[in-house]
PDB file of N, CA and C in Angstrom:
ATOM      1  N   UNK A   1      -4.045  13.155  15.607  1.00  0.00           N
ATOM      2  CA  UNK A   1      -4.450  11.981  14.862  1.00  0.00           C
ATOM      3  C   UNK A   1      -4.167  12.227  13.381  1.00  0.00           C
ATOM      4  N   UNK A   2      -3.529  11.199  12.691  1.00  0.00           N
ATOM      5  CA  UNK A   2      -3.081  11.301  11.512  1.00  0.00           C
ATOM      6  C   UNK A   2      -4.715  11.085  10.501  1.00  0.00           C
ATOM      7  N   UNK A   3      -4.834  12.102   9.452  1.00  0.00           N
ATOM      8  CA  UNK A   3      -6.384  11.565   8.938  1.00  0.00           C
ATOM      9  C   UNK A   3      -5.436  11.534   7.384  1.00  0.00           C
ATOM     10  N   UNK A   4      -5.895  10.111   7.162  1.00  0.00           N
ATOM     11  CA  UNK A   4      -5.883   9.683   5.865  1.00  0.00           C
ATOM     12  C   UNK A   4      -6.950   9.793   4.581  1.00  0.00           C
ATOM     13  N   UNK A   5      -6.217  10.618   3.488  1.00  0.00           N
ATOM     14  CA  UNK A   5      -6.938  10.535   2.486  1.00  0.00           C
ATOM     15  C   UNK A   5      -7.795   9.845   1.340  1.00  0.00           C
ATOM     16  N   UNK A   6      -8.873   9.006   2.099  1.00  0.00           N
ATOM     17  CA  UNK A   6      -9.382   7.781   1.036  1.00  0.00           C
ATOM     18  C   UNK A   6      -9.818   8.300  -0.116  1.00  0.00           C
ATOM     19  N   UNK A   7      -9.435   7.857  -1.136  1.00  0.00           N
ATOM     20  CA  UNK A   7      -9.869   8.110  -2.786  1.00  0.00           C
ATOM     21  C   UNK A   7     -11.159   8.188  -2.916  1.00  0.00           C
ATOM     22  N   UNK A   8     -12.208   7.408  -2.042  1.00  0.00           N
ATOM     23  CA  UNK A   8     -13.522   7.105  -2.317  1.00  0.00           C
ATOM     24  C   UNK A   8     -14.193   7.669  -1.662  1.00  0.00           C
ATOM     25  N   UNK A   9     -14.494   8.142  -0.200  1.00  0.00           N
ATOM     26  CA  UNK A   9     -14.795   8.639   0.605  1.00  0.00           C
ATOM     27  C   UNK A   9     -13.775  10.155   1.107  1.00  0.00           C
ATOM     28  N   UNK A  10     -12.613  10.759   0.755  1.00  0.00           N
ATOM     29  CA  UNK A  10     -12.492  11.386   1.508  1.00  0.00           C
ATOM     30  C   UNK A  10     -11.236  11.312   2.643  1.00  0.00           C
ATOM     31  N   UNK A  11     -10.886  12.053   3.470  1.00  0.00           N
ATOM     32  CA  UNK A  11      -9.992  12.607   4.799  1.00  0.00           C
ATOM     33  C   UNK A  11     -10.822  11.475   5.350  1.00  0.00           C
ATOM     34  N   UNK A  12      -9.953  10.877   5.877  1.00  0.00           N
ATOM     35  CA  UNK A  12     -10.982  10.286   7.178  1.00  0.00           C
ATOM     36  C   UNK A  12      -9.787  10.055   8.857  1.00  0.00           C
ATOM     37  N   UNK A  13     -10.041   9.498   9.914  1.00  0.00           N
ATOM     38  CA  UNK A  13      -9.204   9.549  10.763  1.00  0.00           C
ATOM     39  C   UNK A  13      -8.281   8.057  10.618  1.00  0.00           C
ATOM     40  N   UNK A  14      -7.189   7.759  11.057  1.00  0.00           N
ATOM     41  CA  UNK A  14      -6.200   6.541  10.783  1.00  0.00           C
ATOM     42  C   UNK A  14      -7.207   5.761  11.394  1.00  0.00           C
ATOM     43  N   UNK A  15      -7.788   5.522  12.192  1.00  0.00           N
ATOM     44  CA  UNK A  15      -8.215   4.198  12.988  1.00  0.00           C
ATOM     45  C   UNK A  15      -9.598   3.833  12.134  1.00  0.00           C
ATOM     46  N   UNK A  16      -9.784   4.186  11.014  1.00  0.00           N
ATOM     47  CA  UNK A  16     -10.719   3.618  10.144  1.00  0.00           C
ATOM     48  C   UNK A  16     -10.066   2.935   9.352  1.00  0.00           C
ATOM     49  N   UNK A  17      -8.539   2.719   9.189  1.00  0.00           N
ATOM     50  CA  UNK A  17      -8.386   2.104   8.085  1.00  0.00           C
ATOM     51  C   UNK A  17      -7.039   1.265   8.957  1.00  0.00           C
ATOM     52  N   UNK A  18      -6.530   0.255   7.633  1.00  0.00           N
ATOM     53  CA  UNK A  18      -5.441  -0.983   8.114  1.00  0.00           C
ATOM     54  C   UNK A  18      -4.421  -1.030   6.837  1.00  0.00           C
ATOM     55  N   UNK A  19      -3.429  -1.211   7.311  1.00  0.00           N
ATOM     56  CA  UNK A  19      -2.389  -1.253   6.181  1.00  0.00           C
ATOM     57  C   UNK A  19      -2.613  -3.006   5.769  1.00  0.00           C
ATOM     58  N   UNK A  20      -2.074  -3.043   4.693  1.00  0.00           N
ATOM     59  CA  UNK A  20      -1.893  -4.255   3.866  1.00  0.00           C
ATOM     60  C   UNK A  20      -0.621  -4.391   3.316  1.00  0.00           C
ATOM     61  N   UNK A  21       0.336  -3.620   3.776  1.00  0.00           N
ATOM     62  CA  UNK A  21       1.453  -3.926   3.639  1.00  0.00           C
ATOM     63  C   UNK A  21       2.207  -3.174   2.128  1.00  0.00           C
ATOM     64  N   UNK A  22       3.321  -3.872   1.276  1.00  0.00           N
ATOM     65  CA  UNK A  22       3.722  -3.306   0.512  1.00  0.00           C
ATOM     66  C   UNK A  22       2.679  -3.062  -0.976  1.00  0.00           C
ATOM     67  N   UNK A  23       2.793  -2.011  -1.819  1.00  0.00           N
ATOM     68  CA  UNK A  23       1.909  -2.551  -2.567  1.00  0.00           C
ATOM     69  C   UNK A  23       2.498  -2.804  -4.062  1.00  0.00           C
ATOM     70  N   UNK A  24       1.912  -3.299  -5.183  1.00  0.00           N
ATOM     71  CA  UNK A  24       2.751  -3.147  -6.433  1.00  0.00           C
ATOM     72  C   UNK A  24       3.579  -4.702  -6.515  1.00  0.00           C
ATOM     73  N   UNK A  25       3.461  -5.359  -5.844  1.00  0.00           N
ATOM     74  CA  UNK A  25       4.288  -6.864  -5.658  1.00  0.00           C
ATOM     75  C   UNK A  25       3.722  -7.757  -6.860  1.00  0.00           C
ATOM     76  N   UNK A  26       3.849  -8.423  -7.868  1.00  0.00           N
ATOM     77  CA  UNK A  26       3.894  -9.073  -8.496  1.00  0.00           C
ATOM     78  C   UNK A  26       3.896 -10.536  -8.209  1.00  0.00           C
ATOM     79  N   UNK A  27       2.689 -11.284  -8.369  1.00  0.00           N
ATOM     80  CA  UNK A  27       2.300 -12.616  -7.974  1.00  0.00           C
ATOM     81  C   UNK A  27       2.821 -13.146  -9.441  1.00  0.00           C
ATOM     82  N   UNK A  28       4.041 -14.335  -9.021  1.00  0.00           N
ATOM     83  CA  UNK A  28       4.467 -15.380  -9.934  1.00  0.00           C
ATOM     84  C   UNK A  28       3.012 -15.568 -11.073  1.00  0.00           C
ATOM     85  N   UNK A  29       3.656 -15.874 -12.315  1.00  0.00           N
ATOM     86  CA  UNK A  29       2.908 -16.110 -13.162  1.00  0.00           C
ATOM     87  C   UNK A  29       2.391 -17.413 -12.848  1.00  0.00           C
ATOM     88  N   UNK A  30       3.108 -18.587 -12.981  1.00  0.00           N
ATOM     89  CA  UNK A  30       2.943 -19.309 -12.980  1.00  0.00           C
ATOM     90  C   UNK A  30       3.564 -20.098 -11.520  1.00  0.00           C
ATOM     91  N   UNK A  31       2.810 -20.132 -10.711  1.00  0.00           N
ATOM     92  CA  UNK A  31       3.191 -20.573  -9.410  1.00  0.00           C
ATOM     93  C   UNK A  31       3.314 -21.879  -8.787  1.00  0.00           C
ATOM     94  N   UNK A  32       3.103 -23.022  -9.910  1.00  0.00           N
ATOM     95  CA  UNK A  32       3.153 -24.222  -9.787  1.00  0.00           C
ATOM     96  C   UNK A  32       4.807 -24.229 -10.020  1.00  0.00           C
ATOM     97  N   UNK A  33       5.158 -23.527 -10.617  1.00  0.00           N
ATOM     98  CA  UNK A  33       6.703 -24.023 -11.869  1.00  0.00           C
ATOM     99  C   UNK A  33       8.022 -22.610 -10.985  1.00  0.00           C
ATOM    100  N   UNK A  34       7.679 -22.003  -9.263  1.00  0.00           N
ATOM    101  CA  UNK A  34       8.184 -21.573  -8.788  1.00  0.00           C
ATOM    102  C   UNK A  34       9.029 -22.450  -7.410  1.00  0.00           C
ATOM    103  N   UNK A  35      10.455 -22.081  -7.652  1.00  0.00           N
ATOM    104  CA  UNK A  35      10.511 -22.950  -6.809  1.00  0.00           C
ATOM    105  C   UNK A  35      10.798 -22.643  -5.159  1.00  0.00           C
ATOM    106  N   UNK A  36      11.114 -23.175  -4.050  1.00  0.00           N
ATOM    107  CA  UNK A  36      10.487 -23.045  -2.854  1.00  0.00           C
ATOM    108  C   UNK A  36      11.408 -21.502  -2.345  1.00  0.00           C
ATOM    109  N   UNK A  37      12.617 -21.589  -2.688  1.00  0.00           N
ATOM    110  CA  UNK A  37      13.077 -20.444  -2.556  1.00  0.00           C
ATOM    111  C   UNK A  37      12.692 -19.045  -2.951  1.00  0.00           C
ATOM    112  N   UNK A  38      12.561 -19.412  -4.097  1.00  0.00           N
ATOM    113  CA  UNK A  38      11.734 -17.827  -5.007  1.00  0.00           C
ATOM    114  C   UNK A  38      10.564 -17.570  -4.198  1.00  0.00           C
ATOM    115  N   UNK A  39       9.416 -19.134  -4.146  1.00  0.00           N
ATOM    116  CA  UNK A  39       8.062 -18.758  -3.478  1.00  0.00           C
ATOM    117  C   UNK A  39       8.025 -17.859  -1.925  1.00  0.00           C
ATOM    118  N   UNK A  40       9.184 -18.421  -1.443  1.00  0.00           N
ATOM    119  CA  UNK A  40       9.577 -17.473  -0.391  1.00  0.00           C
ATOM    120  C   UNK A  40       9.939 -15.892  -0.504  1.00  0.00           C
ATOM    121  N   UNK A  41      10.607 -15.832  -1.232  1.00  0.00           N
ATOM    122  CA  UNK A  41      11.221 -14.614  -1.254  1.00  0.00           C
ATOM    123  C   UNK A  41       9.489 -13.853  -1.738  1.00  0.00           C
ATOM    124  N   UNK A  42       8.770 -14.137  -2.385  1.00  0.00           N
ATOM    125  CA  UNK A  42       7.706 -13.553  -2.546  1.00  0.00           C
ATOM    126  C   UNK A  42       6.836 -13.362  -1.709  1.00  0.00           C
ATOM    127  N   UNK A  43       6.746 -14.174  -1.014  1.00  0.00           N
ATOM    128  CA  UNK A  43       5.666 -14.275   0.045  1.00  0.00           C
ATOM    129  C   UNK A  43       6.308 -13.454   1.640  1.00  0.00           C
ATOM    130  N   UNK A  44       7.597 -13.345   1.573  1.00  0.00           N
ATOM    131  CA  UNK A  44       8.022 -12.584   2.467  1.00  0.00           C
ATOM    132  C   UNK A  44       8.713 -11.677   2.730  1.00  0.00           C
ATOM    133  N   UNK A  45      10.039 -11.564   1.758  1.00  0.00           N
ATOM    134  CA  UNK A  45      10.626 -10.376   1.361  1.00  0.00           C
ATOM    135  C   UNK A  45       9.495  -9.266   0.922  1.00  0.00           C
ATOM    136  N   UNK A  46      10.460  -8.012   1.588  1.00  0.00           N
ATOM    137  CA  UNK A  46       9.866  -6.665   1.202  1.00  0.00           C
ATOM    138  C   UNK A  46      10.806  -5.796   1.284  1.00  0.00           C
ATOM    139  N   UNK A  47      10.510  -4.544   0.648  1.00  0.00           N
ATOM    140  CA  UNK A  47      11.119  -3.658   1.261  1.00  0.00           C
ATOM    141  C   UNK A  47      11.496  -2.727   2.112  1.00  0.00           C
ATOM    142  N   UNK A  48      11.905  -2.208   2.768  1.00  0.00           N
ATOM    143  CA  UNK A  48      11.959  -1.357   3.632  1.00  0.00           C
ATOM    144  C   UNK A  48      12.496  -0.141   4.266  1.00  0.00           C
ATOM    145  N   UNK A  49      12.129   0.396   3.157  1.00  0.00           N
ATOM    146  CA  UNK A  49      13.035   1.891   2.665  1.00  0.00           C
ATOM    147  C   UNK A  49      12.812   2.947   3.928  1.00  0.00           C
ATOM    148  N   UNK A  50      13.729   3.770   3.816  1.00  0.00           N
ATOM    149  CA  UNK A  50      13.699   4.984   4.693  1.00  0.00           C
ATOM    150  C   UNK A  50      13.475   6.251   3.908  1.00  0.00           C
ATOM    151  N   UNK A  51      12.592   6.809   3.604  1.00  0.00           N
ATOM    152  CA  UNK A  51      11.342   7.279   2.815  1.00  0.00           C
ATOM    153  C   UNK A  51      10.130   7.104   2.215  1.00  0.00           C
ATOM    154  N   UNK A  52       9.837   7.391   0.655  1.00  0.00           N
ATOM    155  CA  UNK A  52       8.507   7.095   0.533  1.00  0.00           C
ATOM    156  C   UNK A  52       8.498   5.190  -0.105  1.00  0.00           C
ATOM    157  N   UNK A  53       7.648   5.335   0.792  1.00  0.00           N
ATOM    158  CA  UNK A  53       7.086   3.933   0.466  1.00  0.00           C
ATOM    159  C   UNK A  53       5.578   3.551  -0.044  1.00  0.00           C
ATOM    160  N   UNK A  54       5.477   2.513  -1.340  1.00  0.00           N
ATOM    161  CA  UNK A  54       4.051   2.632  -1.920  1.00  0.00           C
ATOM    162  C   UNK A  54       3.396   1.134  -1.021  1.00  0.00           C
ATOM    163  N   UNK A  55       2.655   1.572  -0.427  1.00  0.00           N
ATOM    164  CA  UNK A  55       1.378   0.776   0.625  1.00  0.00           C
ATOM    165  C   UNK A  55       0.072   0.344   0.192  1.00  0.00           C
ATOM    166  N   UNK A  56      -0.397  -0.777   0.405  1.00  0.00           N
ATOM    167  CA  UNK A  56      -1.794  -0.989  -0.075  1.00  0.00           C
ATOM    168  C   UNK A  56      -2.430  -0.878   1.570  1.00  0.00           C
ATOM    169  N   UNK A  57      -3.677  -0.061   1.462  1.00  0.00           N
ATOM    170  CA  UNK A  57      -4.631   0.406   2.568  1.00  0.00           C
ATOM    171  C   UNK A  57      -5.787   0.026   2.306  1.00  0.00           C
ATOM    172  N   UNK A  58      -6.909  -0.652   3.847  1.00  0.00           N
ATOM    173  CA  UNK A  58      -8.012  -0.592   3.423  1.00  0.00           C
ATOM    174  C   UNK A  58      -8.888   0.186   4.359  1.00  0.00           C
ATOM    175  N   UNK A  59      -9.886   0.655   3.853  1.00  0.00           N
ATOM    176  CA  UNK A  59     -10.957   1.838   4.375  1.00  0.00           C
ATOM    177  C   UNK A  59     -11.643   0.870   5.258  1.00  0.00           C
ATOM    178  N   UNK A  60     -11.382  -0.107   6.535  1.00  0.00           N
ATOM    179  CA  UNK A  60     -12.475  -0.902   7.278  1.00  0.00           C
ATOM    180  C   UNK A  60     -13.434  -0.842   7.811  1.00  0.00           C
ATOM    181  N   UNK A  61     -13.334   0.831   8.023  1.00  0.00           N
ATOM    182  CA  UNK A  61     -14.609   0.897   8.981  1.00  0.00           C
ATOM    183  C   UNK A  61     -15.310   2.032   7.910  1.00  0.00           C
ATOM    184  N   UNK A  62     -15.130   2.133   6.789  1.00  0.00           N
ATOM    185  CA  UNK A  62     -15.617   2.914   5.878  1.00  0.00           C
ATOM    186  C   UNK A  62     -16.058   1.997   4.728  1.00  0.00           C
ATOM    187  N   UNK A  63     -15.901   2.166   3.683  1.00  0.00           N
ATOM    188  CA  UNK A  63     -15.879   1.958   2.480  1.00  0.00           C
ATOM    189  C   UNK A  63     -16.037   0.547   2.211  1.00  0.00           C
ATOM    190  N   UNK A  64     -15.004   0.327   2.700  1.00  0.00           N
ATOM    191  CA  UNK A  64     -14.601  -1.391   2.627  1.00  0.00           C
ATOM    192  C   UNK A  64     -13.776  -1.656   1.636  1.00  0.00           C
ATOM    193  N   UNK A  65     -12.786  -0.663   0.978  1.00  0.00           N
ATOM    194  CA  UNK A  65     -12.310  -0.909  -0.450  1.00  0.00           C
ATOM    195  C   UNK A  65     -11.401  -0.374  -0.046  1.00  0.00           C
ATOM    196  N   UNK A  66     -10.050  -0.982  -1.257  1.00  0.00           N
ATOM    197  CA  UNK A  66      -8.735  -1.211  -1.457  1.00  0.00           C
ATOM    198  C   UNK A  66      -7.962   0.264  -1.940  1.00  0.00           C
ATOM    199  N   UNK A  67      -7.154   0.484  -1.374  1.00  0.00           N
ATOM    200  CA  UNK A  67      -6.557   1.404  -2.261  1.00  0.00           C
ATOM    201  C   UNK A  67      -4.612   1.377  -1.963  1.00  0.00           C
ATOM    202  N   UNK A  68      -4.307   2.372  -2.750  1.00  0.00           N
ATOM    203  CA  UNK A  68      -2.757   2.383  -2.671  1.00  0.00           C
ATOM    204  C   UNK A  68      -2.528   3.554  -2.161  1.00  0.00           C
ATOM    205  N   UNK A  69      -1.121   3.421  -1.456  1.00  0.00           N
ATOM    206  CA  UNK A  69      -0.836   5.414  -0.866  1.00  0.00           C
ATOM    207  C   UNK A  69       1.005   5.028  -0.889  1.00  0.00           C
ATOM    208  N   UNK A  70       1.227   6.680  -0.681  1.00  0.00           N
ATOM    209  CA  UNK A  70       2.182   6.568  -0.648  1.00  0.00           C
ATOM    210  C   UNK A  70       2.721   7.167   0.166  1.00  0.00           C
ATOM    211  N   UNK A  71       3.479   6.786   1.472  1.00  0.00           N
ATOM    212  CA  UNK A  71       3.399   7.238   3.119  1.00  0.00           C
ATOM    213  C   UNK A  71       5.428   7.495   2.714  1.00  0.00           C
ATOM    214  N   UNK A  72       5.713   8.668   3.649  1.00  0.00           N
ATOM    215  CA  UNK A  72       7.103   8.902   4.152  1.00  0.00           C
ATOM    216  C   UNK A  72       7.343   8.076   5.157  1.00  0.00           C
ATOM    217  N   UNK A  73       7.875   7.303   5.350  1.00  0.00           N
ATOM    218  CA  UNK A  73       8.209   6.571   6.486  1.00  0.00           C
ATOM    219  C   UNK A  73       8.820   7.017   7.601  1.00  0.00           C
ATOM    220  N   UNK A  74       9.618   8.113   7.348  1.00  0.00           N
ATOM    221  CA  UNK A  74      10.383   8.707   8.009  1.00  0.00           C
ATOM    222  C   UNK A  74       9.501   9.701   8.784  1.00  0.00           C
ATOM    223  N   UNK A  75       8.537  10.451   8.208  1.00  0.00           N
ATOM    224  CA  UNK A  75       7.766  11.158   9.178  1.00  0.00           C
ATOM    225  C   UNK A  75       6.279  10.807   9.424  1.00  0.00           C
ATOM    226  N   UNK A  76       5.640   9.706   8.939  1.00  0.00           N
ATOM    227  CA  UNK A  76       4.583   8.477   8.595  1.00  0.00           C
ATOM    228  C   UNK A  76       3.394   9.549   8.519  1.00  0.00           C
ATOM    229  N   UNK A  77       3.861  10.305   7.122  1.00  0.00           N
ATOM    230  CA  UNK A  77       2.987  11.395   6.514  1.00  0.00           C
ATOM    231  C   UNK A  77       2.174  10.565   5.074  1.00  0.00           C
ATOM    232  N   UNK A  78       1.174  10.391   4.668  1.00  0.00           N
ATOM    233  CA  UNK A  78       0.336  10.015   3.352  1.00  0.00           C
ATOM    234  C   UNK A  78       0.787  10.969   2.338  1.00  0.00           C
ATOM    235  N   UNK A  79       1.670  10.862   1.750  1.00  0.00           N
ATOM    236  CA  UNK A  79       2.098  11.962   0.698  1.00  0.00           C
ATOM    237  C   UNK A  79       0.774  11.834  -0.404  1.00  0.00           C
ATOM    238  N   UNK A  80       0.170  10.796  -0.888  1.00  0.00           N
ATOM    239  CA  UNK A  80      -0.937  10.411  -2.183  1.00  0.00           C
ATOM    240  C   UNK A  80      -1.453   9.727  -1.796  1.00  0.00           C
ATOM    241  N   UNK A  81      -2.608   9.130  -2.004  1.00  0.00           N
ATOM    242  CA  UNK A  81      -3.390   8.018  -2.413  1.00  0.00           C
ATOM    243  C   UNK A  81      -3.972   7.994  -3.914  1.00  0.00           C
ATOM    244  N   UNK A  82      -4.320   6.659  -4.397  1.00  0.00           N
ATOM    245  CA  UNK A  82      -4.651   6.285  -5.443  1.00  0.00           C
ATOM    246  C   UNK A  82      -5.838   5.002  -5.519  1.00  0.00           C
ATOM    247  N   UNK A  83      -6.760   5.096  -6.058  1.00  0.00           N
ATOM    248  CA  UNK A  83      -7.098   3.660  -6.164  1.00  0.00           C
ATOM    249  C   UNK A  83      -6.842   2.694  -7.068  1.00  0.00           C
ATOM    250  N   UNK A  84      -6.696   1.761  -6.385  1.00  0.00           N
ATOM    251  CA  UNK A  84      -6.408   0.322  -7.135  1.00  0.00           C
ATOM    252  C   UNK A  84      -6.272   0.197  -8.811  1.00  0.00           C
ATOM    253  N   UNK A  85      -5.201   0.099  -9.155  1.00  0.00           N
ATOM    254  CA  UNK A  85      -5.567  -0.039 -10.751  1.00  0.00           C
ATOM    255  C   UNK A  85      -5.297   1.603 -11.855  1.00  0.00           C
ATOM    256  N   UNK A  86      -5.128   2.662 -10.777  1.00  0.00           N
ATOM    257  CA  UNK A  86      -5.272   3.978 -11.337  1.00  0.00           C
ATOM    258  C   UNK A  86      -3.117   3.818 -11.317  1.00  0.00           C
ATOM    259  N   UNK A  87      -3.134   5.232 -12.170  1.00  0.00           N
ATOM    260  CA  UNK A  87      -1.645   4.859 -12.202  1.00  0.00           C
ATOM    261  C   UNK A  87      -1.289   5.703 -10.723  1.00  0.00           C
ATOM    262  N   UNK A  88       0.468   5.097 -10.054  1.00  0.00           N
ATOM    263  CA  UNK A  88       1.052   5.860  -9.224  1.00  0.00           C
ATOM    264  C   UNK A  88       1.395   6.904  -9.114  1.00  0.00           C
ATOM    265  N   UNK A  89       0.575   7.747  -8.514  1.00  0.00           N
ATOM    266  CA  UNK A  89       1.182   9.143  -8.860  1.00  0.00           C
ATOM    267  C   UNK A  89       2.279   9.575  -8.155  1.00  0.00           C
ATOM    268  N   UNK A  90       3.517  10.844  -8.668  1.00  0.00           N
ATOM    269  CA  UNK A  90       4.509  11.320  -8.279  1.00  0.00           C
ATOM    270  C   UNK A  90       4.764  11.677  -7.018  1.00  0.00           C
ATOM    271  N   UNK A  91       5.319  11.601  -5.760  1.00  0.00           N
ATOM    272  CA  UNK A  91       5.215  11.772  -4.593  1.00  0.00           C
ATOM    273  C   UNK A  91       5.288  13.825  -4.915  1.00  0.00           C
ATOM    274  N   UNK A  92       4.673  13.784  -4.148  1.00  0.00           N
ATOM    275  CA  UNK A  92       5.117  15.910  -3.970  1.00  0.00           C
ATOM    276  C   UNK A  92       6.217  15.675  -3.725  1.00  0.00           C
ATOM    277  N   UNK A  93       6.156  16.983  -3.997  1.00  0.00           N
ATOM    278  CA  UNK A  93       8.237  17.454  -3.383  1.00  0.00           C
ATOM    279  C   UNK A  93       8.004  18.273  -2.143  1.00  0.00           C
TER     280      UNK A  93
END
């Protein structure tokens, strides 16, 4: 079992927590004055790299709070976590 490192609580086991997908995405400033194409590409484009990728996670059966990580995709290892708002830190080498 993969145990993920929550910022707030700790190691804990994967099935306490849920991905939220990419993280770091940038919500239109002004989203009235976007038009249907762009609003798309935001709302559904992502990326989908073959390495590290930065993820927003939530602690569900813990904490209840938000955080960011940064998972290898390739071997779906948690290289970091961070919480919300703290800066991204450097993946290890």
């Amino acid at each position: 079992m993969l145990l993920i490192p929550c910022p707030y609580c700790g190691p804990r086991p994967e099935i306490e927590f849920r991905c939220g997908g990419e993280a770091h995405i940038a919500r239109p400033q002004d989203p009235a004055k976007v038009d249907d194409a762009a609003w798309g590409d935001y709302l559904f484009l992502r990326t989908n790299p073959k390495g590290v990728h930065a993820e927003r996670w939530v602690h569900t059966h813990g904490c209840r709070r938000w955080f960011n990580a940064l998972r290898d995709t390739l071997s779906d290892r948690i290289l970091a976590t961070h919480a919300v708002g703290e800066r991204r830190p450097d993946p290890p080498r």
